[in-house]
N, C-alpha and C. Protein backbone atom coordinates (compact mmCIF):
# COMPACT_ATOMS: atom_id res chain seq x y z
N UNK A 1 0.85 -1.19 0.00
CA UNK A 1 0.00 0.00 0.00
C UNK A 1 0.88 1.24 0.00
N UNK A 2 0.62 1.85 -0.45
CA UNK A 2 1.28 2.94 -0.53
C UNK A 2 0.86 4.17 0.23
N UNK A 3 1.52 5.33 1.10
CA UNK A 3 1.03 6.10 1.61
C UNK A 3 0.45 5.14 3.17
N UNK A 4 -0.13 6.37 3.92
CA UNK A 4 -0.90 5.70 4.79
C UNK A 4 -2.19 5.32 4.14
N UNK A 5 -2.59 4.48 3.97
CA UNK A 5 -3.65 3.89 3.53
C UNK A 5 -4.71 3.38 4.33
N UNK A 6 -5.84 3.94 4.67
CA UNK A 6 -6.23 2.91 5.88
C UNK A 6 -6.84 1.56 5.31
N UNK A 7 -6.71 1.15 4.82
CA UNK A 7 -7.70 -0.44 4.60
C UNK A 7 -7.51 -0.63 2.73
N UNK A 8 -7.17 -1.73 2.06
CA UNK A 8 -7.52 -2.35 0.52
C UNK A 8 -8.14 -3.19 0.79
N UNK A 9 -9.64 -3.43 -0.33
CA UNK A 9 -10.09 -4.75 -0.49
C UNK A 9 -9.63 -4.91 -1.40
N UNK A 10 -9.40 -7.05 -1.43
CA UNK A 10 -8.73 -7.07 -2.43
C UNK A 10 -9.68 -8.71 -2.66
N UNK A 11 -10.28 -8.58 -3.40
CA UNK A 11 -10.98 -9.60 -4.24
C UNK A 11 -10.54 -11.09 -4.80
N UNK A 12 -10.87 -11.81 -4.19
CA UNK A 12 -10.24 -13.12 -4.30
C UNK A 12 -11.12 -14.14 -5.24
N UNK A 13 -10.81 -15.35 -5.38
CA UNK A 13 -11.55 -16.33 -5.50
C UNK A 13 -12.35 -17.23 -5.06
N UNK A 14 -11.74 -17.42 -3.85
CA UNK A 14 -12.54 -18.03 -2.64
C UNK A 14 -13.13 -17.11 -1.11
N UNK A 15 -12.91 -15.95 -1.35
CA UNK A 15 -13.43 -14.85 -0.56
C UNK A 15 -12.65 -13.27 -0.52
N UNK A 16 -12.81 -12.55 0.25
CA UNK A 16 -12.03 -11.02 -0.08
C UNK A 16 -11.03 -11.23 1.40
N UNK A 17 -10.27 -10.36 0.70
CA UNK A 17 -8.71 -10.12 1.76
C UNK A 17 -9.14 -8.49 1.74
N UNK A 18 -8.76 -8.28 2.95
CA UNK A 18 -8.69 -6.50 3.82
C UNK A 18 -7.00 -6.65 3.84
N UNK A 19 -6.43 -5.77 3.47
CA UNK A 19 -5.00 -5.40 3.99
C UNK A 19 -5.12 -3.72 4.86
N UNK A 20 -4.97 -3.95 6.14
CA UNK A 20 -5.09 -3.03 6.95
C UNK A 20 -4.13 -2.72 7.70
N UNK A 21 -3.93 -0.98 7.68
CA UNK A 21 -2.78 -0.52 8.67
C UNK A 21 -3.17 0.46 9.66
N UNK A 22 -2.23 0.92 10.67
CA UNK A 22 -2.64 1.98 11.53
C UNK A 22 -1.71 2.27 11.96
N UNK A 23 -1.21 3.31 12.75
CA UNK A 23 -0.41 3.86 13.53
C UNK A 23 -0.47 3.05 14.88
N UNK A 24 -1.13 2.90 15.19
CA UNK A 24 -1.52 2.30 16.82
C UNK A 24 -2.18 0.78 16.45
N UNK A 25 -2.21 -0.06 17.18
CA UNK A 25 -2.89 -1.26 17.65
C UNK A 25 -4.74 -0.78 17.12
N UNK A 26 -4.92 0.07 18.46
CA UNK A 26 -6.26 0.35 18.43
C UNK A 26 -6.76 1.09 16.35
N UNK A 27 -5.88 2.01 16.64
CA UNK A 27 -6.38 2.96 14.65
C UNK A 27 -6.15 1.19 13.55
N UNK A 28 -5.52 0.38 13.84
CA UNK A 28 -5.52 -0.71 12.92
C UNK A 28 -6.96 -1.45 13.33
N UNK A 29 -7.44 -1.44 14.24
CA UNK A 29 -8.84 -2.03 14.89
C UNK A 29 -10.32 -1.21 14.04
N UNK A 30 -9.59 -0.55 14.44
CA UNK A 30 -10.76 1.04 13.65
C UNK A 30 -10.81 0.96 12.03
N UNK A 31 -9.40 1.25 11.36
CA UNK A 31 -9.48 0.48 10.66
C UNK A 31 -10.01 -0.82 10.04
N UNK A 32 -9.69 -1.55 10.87
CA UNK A 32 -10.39 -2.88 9.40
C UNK A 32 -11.86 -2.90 9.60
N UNK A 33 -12.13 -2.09 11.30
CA UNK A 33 -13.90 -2.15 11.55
C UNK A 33 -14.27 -1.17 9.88
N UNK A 34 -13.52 -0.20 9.83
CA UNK A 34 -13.91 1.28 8.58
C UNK A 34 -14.01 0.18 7.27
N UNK A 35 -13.21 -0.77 7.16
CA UNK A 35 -13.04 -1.38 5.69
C UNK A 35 -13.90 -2.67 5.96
N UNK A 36 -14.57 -3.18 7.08
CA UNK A 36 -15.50 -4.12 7.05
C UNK A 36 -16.90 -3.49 6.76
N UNK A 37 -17.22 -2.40 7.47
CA UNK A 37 -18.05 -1.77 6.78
C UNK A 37 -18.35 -0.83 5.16
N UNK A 38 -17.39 -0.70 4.96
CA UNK A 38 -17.03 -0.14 3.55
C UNK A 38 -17.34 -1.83 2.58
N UNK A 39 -16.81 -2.69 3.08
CA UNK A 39 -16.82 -3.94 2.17
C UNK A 39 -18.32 -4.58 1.97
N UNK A 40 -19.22 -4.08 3.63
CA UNK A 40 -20.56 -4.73 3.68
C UNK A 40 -21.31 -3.94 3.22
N UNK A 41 -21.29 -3.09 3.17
CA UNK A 41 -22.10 -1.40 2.67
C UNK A 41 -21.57 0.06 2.10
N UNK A 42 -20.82 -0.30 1.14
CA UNK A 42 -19.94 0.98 0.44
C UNK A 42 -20.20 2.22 0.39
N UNK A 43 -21.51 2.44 0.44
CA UNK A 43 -22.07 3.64 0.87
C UNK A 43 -22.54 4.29 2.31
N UNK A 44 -21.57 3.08 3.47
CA UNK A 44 -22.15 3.69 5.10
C UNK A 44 -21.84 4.27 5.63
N UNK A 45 -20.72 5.65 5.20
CA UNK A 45 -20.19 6.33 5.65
C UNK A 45 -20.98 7.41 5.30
N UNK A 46 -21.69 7.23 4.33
CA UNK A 46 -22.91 8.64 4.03
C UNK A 46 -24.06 8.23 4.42
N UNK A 47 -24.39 7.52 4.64
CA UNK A 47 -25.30 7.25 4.83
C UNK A 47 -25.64 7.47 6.45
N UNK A 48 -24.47 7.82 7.29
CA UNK A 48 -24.89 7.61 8.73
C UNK A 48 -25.62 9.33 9.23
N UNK A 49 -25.66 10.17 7.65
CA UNK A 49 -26.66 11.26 8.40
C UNK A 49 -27.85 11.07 8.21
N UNK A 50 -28.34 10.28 7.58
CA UNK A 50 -29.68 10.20 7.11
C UNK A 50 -30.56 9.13 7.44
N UNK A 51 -29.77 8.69 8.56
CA UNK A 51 -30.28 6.71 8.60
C UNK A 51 -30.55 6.57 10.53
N UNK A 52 -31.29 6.07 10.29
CA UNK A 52 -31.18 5.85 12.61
C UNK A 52 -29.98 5.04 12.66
N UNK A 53 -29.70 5.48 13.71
CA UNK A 53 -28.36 5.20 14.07
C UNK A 53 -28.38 3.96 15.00
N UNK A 54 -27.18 3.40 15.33
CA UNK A 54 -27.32 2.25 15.75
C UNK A 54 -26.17 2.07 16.46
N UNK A 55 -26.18 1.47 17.94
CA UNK A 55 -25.15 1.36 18.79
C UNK A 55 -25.35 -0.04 19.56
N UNK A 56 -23.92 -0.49 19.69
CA UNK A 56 -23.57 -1.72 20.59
C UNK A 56 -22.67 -1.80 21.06
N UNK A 57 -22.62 -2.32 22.36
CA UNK A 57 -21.92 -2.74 23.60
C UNK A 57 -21.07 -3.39 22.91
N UNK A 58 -19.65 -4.10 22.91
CA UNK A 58 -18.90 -4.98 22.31
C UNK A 58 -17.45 -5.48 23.59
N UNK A 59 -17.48 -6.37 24.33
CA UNK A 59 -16.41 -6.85 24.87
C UNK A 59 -16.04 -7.88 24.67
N UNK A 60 -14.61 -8.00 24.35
CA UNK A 60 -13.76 -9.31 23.92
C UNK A 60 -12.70 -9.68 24.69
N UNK A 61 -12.65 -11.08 25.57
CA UNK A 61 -10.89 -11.09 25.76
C UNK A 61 -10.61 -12.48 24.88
N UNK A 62 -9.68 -12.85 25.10
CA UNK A 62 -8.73 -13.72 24.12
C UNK A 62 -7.63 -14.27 24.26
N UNK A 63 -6.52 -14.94 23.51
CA UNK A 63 -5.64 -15.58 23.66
C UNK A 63 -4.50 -14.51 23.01
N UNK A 64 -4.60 -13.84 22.09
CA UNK A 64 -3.50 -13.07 21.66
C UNK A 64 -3.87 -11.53 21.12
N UNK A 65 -3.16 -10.88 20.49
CA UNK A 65 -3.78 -9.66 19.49
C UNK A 65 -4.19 -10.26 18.04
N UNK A 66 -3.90 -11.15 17.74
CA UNK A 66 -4.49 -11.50 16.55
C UNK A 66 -5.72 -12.34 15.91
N UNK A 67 -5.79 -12.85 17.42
CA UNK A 67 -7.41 -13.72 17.71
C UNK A 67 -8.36 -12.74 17.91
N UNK A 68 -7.83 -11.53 18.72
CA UNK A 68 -8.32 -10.44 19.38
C UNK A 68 -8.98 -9.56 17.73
N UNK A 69 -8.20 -9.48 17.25
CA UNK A 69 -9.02 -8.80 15.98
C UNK A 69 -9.94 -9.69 14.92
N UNK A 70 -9.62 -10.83 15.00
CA UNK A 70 -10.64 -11.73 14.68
C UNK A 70 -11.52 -11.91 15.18
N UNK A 71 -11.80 -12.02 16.27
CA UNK A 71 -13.02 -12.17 17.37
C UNK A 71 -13.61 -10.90 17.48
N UNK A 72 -13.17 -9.76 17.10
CA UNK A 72 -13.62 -8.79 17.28
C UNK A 72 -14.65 -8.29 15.99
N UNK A 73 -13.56 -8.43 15.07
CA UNK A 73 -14.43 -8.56 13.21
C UNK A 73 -15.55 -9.52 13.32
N UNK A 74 -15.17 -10.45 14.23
CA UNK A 74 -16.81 -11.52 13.95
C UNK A 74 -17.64 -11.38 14.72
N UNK A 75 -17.43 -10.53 15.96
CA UNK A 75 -18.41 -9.92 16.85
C UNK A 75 -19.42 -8.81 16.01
N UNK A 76 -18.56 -8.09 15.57
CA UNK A 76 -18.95 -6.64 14.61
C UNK A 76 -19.59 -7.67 13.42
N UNK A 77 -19.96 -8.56 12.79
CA UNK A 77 -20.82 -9.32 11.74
C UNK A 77 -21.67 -9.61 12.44
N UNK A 78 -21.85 -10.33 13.79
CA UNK A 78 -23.12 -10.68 14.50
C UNK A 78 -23.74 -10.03 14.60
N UNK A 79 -23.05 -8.88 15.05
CA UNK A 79 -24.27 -7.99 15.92
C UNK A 79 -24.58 -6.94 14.30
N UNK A 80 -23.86 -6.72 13.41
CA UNK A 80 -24.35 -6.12 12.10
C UNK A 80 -25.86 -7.24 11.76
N UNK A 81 -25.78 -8.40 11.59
CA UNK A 81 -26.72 -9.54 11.19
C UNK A 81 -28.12 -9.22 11.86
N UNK A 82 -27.79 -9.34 13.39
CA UNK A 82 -28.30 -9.44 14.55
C UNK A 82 -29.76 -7.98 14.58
N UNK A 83 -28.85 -6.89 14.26
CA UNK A 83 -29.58 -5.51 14.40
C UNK A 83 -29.89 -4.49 12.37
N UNK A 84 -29.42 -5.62 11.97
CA UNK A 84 -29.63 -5.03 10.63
C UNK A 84 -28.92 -3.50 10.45
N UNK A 85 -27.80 -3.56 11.09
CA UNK A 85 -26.96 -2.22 10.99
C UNK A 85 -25.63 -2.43 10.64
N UNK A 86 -24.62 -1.54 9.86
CA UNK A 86 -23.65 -1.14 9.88
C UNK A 86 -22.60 -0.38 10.18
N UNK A 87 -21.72 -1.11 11.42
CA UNK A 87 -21.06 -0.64 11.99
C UNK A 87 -19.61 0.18 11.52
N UNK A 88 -19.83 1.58 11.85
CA UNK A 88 -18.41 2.02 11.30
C UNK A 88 -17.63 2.87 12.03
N UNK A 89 -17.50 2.67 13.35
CA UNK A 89 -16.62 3.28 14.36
C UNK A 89 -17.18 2.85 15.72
N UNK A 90 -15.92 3.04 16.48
CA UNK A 90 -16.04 2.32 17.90
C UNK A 90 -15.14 3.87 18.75
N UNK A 91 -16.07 3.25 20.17
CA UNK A 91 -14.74 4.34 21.37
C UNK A 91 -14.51 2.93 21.99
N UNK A 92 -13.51 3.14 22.13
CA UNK A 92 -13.09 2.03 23.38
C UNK A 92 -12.57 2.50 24.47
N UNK A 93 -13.21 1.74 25.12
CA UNK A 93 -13.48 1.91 26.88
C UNK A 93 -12.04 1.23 27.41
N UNK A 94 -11.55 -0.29 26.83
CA UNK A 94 -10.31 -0.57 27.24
C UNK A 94 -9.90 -1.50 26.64
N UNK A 95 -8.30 -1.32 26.03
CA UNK A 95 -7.80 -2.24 24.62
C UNK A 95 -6.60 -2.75 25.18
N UNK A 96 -6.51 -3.70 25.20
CA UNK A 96 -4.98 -4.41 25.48
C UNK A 96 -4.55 -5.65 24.52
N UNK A 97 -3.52 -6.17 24.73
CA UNK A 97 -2.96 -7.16 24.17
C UNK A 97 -3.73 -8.55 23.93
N UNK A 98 -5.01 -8.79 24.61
CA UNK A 98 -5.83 -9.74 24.58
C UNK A 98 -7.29 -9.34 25.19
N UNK A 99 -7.50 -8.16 24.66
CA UNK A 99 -9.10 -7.52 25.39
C UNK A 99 -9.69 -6.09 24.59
N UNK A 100 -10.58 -6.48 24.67
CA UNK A 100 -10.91 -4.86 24.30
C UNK A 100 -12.44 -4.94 24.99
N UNK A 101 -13.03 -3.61 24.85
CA UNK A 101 -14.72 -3.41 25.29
C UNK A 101 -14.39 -1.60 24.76
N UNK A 102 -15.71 -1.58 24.50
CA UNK A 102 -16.42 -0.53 23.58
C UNK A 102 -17.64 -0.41 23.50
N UNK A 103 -17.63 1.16 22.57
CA UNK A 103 -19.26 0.65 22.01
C UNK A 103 -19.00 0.83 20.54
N UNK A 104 -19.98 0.41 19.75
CA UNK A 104 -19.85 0.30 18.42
C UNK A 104 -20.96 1.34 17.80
N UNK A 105 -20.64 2.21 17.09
CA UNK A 105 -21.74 3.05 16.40
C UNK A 105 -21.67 2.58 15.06
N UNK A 106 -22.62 2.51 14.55
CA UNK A 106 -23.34 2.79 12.83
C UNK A 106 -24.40 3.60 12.69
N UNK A 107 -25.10 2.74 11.34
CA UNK A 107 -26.52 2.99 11.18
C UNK A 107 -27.31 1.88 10.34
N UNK A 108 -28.36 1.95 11.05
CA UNK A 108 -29.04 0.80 10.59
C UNK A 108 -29.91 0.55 9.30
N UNK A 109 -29.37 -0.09 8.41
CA UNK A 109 -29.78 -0.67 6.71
C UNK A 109 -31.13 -1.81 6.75
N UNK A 110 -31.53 -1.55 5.65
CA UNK A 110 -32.53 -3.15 4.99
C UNK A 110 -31.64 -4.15 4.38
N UNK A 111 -30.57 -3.35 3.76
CA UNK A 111 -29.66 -4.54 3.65
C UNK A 111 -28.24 -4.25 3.24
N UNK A 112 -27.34 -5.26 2.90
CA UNK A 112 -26.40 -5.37 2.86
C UNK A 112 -25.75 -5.63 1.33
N UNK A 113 -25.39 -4.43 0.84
CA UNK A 113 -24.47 -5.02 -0.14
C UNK A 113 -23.91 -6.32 -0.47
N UNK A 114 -23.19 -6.36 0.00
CA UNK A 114 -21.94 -7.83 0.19
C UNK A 114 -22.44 -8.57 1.78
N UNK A 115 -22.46 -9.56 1.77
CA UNK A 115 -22.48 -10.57 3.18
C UNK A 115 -20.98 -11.11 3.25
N UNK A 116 -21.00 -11.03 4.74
CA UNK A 116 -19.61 -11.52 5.28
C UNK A 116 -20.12 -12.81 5.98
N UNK A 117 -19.24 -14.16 6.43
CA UNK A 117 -20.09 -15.11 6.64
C UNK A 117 -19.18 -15.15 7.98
N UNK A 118 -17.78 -14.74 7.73
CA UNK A 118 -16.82 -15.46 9.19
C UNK A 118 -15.32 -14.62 8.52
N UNK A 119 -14.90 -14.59 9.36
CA UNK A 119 -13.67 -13.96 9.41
C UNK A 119 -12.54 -14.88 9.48
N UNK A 120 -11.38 -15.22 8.90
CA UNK A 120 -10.82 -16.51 9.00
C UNK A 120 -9.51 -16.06 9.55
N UNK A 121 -9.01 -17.27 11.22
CA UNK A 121 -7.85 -16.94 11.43
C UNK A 121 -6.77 -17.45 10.96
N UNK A 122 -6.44 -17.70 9.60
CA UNK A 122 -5.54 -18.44 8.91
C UNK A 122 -4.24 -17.47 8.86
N UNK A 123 -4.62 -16.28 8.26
CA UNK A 123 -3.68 -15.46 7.62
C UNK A 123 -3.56 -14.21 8.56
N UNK A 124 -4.13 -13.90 9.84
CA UNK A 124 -4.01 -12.91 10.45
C UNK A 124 -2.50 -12.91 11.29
N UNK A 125 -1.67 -12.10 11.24
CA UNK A 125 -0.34 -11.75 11.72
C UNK A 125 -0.15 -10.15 11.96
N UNK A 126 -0.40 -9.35 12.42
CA UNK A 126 -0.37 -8.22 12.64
C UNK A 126 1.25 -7.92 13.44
N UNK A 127 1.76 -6.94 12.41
CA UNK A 127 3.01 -6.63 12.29
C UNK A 127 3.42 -5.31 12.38
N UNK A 128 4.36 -4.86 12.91
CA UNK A 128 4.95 -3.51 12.37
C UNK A 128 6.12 -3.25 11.76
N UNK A 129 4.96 -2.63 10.61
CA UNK A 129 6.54 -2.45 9.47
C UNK A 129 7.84 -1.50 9.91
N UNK A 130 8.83 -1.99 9.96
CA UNK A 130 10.35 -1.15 10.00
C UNK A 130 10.35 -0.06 8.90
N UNK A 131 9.57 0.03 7.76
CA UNK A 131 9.92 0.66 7.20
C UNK A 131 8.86 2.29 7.26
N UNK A 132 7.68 1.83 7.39
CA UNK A 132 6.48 2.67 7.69
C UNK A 132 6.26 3.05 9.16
N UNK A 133 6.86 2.30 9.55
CA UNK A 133 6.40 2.08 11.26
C UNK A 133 4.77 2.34 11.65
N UNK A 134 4.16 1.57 10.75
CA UNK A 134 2.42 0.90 10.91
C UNK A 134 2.53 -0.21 11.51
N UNK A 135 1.47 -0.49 12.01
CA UNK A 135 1.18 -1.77 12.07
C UNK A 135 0.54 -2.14 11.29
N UNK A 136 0.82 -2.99 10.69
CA UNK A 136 -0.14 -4.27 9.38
C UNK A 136 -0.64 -5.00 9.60
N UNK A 137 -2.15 -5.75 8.88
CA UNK A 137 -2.53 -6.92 8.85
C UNK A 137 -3.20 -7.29 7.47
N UNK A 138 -3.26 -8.56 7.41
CA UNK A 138 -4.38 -9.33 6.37
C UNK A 138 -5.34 -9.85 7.31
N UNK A 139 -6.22 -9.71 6.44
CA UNK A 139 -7.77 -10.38 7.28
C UNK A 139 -8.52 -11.07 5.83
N UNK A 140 -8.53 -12.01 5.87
CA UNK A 140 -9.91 -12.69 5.30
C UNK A 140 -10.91 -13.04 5.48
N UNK A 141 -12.03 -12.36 4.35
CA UNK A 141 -13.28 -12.37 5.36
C UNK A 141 -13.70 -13.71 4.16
N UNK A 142 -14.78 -14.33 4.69
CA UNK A 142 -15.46 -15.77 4.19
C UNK A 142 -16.69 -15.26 3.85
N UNK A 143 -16.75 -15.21 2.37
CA UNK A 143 -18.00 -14.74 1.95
C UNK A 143 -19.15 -16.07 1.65
């Protein structure tokens, strides 16, 4: 990616890849939440003046930071499924190395562009580049 970039979809054969970066742990979280919603509803970033809005509670702990953003992306699909909304920003209340809790804002749709089915922890490694000094990840989502 070039530049700071926050989030590429990148279109596969057997489902879509997110390549996501951030300055921080948490802005890479925010991130891929910005490009999971961009991927489920391309238009939900305009759409959140005109639409009822929609909020959820979200706490996760876990085994690492990289389960941690998986579990977190598939939390943010449930509760998108769950409330017929699209989530595209969070505050977090408290983020660590194996935890987070928040709340999740969107706005709530009839439907969904694209369906996400599961988030897969195959390829998740979240890194910081030496050269950018981001942190990176791949995420595959299971369409």
């Amino acid at each position: 990616m070039a530049a700071h970039k926050k989030f590429e979809i990148i279109p596969e054969d057997i489902g879509v890849r997110m390549r996501v970066q951030g300055k921080t742990c948490r802005e890479l979280f925010r991130n891929a939440l910005a490009g999971l919603a961009a991927y489920m509803k391309p238009d939900a970033a305009s759409l959140s003046k005109s639409r009822q809005q929609a909020k959820e509670e979200i706490s996760i702990e876990t085994v690492d930071l990289n389960s941690l953003l998986v579990d977190f992306l598939s939390g943010v699909i449930g509760y998108a499924d769950g409330r017929g909304a699209v989530f595209t920003g969070i505050t977090f209340k408290k983020f660590g190395e194996n935890f987070l809790s928040g709340e999740l804002n969107g706005v709530v749709t009839d439907q969904f562009d694209n369906e996400v089915s599961a988030v897969s922890y195959s390829d998740v490694d979240i890194r910081k580049n030496p050269k950018t000094r981001l942190y990176e990840a791949i995420v595959t989502f299971e369409v």
